[in-house]
Protein backbone atom coordinates (compact mmCIF):
# COMPACT_ATOMS: atom_id res chain seq x y z
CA UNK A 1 -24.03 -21.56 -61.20
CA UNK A 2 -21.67 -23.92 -59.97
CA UNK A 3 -21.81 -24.51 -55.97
CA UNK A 4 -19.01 -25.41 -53.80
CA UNK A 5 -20.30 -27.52 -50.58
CA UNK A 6 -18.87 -30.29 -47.91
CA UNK A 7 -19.76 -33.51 -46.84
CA UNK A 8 -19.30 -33.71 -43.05
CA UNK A 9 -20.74 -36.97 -41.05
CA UNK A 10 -21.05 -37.27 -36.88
CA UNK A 11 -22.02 -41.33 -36.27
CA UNK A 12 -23.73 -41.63 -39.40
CA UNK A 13 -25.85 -38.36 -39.54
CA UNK A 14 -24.46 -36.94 -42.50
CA UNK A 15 -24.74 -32.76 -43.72
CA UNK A 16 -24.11 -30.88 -46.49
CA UNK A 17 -21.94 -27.88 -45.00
CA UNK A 18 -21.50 -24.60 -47.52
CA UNK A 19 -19.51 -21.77 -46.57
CA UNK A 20 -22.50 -18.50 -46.85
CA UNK A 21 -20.22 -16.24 -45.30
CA UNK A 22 -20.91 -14.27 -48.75
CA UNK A 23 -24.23 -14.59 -48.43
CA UNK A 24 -24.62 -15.96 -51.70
CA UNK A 25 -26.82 -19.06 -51.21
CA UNK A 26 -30.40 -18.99 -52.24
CA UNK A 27 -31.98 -19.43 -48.54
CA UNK A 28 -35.54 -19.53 -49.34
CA UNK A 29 -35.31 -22.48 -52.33
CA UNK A 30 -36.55 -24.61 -50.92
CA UNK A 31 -36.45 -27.66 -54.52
CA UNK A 32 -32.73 -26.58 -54.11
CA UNK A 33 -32.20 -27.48 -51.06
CA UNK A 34 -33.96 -30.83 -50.71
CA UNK A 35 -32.62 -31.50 -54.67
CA UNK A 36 -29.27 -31.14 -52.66
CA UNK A 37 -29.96 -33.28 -49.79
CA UNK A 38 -31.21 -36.10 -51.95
CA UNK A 39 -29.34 -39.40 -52.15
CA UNK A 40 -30.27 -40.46 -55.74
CA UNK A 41 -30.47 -37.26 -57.82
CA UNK A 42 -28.56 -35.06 -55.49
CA UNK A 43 -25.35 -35.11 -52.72
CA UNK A 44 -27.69 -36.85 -50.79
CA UNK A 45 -27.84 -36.07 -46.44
CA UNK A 46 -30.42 -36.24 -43.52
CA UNK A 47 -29.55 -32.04 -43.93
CA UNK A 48 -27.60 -28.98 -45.03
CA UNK A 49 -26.22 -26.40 -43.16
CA UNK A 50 -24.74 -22.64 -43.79
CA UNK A 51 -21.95 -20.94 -42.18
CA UNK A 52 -22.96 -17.42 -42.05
CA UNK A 53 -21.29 -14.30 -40.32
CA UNK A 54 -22.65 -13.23 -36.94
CA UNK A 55 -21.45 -9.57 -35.15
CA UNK A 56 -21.61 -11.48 -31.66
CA UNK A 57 -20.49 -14.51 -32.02
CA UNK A 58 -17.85 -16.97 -34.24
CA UNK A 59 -21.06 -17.90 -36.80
CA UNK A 60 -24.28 -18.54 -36.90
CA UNK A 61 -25.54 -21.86 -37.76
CA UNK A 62 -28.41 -22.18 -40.21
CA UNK A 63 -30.33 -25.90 -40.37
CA UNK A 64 -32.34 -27.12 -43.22
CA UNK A 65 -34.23 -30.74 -42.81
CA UNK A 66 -33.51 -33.06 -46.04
CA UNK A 67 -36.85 -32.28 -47.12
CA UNK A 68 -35.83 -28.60 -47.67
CA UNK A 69 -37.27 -26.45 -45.18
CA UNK A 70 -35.85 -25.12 -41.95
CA UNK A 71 -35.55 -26.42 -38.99
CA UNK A 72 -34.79 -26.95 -34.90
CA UNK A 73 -31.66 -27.32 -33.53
CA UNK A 74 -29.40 -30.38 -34.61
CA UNK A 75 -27.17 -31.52 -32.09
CA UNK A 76 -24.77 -34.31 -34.83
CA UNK A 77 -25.52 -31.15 -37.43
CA UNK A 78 -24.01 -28.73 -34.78
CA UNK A 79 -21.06 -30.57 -33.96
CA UNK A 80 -19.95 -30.87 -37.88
CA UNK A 81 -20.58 -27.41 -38.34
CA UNK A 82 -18.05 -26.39 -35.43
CA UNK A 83 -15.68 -29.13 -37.59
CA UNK A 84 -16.03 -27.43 -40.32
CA UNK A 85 -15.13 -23.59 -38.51
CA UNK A 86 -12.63 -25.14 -37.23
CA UNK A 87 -11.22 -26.99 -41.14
CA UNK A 88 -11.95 -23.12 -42.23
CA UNK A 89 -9.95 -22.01 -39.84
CA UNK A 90 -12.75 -19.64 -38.47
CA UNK A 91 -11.99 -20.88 -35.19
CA UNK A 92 -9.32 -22.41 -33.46
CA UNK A 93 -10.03 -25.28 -30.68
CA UNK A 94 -13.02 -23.91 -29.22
CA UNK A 95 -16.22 -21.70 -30.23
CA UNK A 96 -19.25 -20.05 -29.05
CA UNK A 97 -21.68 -19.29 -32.13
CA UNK A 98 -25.57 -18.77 -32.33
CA UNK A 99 -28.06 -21.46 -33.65
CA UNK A 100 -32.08 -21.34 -33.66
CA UNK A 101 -32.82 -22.41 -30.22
CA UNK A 102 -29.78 -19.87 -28.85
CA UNK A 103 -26.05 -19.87 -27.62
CA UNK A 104 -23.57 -22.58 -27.86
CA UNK A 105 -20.33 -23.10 -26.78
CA UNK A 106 -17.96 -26.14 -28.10
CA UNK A 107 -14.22 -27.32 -28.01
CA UNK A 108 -12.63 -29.51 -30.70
CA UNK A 109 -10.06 -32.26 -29.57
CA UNK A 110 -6.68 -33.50 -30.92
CA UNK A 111 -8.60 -36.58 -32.17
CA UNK A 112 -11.47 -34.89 -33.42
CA UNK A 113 -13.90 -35.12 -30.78
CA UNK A 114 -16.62 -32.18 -30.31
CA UNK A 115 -18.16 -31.43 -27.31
CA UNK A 116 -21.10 -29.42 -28.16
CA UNK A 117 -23.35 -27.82 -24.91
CA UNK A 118 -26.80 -27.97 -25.31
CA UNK A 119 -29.78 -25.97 -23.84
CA UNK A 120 -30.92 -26.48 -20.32
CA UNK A 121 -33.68 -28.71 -19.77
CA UNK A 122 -36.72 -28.32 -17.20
CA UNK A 123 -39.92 -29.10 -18.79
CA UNK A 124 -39.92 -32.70 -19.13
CA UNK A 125 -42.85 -34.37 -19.23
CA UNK A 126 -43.18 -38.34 -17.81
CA UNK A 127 -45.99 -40.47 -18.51
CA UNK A 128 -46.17 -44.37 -17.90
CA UNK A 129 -45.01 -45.40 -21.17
CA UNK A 130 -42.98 -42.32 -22.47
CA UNK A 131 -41.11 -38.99 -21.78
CA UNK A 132 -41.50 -35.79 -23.82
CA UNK A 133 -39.42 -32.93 -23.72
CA UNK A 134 -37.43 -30.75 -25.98
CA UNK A 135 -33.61 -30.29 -26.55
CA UNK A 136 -33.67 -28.05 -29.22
CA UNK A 137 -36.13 -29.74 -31.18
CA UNK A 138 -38.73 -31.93 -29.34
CA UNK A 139 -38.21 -35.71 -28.48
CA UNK A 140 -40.42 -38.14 -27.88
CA UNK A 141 -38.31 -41.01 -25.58
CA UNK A 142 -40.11 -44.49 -25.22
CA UNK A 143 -38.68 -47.83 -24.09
CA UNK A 144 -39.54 -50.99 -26.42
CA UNK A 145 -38.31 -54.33 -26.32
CA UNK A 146 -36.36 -56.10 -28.84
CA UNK A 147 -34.92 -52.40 -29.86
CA UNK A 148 -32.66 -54.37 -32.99
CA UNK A 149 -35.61 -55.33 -34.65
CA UNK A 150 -37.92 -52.93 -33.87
CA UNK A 151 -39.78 -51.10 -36.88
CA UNK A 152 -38.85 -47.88 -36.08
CA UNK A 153 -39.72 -46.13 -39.43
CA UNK A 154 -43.56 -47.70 -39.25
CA UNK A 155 -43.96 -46.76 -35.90
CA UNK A 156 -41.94 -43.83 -35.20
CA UNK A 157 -44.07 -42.35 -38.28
CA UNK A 158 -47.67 -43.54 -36.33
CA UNK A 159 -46.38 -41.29 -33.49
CA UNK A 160 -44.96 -38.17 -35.34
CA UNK A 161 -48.41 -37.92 -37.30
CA UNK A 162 -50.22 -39.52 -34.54
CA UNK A 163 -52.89 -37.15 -32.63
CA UNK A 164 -50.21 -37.10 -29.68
CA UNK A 165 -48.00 -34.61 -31.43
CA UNK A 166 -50.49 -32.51 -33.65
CA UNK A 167 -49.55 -30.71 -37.20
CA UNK A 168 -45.40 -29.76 -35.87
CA UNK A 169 -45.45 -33.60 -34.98
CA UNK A 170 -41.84 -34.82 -32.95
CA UNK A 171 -38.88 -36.69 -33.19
CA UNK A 172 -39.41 -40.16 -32.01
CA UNK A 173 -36.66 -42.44 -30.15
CA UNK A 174 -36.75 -45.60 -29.26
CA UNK A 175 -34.47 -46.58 -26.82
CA UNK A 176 -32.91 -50.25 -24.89
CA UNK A 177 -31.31 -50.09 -21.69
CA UNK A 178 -27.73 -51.80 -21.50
CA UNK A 179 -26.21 -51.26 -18.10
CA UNK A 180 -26.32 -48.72 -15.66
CA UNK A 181 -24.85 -45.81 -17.60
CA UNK A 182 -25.40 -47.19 -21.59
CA UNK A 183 -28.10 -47.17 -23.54
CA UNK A 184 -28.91 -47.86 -27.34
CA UNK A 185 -31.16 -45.66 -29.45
CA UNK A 186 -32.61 -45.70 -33.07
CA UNK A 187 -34.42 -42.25 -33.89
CA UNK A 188 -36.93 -41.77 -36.35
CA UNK A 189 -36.60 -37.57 -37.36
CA UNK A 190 -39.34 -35.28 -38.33
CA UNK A 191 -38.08 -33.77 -41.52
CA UNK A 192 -36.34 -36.77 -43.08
CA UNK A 193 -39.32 -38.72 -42.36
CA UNK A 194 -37.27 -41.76 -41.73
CA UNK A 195 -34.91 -43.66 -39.56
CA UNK A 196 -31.26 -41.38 -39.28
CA UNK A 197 -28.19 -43.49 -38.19
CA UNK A 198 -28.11 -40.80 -35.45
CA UNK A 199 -29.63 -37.54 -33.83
CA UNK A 200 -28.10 -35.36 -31.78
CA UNK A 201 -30.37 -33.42 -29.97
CA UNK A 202 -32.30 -37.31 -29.87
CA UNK A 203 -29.29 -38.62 -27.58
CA UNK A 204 -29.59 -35.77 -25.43
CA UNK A 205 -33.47 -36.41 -24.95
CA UNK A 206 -32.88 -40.19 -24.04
CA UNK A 207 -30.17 -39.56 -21.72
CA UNK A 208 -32.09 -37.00 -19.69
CA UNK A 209 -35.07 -39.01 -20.29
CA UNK A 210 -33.37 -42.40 -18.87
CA UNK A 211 -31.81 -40.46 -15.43
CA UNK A 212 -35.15 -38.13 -15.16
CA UNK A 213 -37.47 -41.19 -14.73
CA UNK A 214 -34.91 -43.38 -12.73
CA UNK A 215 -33.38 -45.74 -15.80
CA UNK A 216 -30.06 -44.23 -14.75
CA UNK A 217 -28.79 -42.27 -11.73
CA UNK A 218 -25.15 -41.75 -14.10
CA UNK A 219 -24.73 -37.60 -15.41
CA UNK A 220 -22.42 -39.17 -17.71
CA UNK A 221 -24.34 -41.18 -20.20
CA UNK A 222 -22.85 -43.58 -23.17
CA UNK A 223 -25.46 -43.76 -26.40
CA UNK A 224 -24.71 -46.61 -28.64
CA UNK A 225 -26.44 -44.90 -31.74
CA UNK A 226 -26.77 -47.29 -35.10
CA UNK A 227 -23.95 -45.02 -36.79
CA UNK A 228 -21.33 -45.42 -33.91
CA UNK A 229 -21.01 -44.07 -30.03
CA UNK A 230 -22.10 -40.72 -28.87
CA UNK A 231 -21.99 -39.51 -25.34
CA UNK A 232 -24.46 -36.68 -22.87
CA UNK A 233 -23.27 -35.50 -19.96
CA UNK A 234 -24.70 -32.73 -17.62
CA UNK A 235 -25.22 -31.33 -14.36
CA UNK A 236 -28.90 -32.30 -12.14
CA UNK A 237 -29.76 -29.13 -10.24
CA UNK A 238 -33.16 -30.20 -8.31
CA UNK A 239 -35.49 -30.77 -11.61
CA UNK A 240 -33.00 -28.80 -13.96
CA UNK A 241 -30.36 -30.33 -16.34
CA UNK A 242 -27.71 -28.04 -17.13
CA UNK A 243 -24.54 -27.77 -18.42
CA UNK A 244 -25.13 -30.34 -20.89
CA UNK A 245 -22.89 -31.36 -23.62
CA UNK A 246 -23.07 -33.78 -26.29
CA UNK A 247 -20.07 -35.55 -27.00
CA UNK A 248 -18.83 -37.26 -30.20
CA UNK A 249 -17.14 -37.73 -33.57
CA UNK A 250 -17.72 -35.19 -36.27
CA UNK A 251 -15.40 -36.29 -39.80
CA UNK A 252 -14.83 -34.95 -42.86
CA UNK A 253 -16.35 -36.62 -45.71
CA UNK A 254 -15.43 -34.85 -49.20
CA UNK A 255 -15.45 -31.61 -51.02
CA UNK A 256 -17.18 -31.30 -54.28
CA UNK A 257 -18.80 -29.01 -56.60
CA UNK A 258 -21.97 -29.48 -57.95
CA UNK A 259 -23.66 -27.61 -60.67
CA UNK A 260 -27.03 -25.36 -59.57
């Protein structure tokens, strides 16, 4: 069976998109999917995503991790797929379509820009020497020092299967302060089990993280990411973070067909 699919990248986080409206993709194979995903005998991405039909909204959006199983919410992943509605012409210049952890709305720019919004966020918890909370997948958010030559994968590993997270384990960033309203990230992901040029729903969690625990008074927060620039903005409401939206490039790769 030969298999249609597209390459779609947001700062470095790259997906395999395939159009499912047909419901004609094996869901539950999971060898296929991670064969797929797989940068030597495969495409090769940190994940693939479907495009399926949904009665209340534009689509539903439908995650698998590299390693071939599914997944929480990706924020990079969610922006590409509303690229690639929008390259399908399923939508126009804005959306509202259903994902794991819920609703979300986005808009699509003249230059390509997505603005994605994100759940709201009130649990967060704040210990000495990191924050914890989840964006649509959970995020662990710790400062470190010398961030550029930090070993993330080493370390970010000893904390996802560390006793702090249990069995589900977490995403772990690791994060530098720049000025008042930048900061730079690297992200090791549950699920790809390494270091991702970006993470989505990882930005969010450090730029909530960095105002929550006083980093940062700014609701409009720059995220120099190792695949490019992302943005997180959102609205403080007492201990609530609302109306947040991650901001950023989401490009079109190629189109291929590969043989299944």
């Amino acid at each position: 069976m030969q298999l249609e699919f597209y390459k779609y990248q947001g700062t470095g986080n790259d997906f395999v998109m395939i159009d499912n409206r047909s419901g004609f993709f094996p869901k539950e194979n999971v060898q296929l999917v991670a064969r797929l995903c797989d940068r030597r005998f495969g495409i090769g991405a940190d994940g693939l995503i479907l495009l399926e039909n949904d009665t209340e909204t534009d689509f539903k959006m439908v995650y698998y991790n590299s390693d071939g199983n599914t997944s929480s919410m990706c924020g990079n992943g969610g922006r590409c797929l509303v690229a690639f509605a929008k390259d399908l012409n399923v939508i126009a210049d804005k959306t509202t379509f259903i994902a794991t952890d819920g609703l979300h709305h986005a808009t699509v720019a003249n230059d390509g820009i997505v603005s994605l919004q994100m759940i709201d966020v009130a649990d967060i918890k704040k210990e000495s020497d990191y924050t914890f909370m989840n964006t649509g997948s959970p995020h662990h958010v710790q400062l470190v020092e010398d961030l550029e030559h930090y070993n993330v994968k080493e370390n970010g590993a000893a904390l996802r299967y560390g006793p702090l997270y249990g069995k589900e384990g977490s995403n772990i960033n690791f994060v530098k302060k720049v000025n008042e309203d930048t900061f730079s990230l690297r992200t090791y992901e549950r699920g790809v089990e390494d270091e991702t040029l970006a993470c989505g729903t990882g930005a969010t969690a450090v730029a909530i993280a960095m105002n929550a625990t006083g980093q940062t008074n700014a609701s409009s927060i720059n995220l120099n990411v190792e695949g490019g620039k992302l943005a997180v903005s959102f609205d403080k409401i007492s201990d609530l973070f609302t109306n947040v939206f991650l901001i950023g490039p989401a490009k079109f790769v190629f189109k291929g067909v590969i043989e299944i």
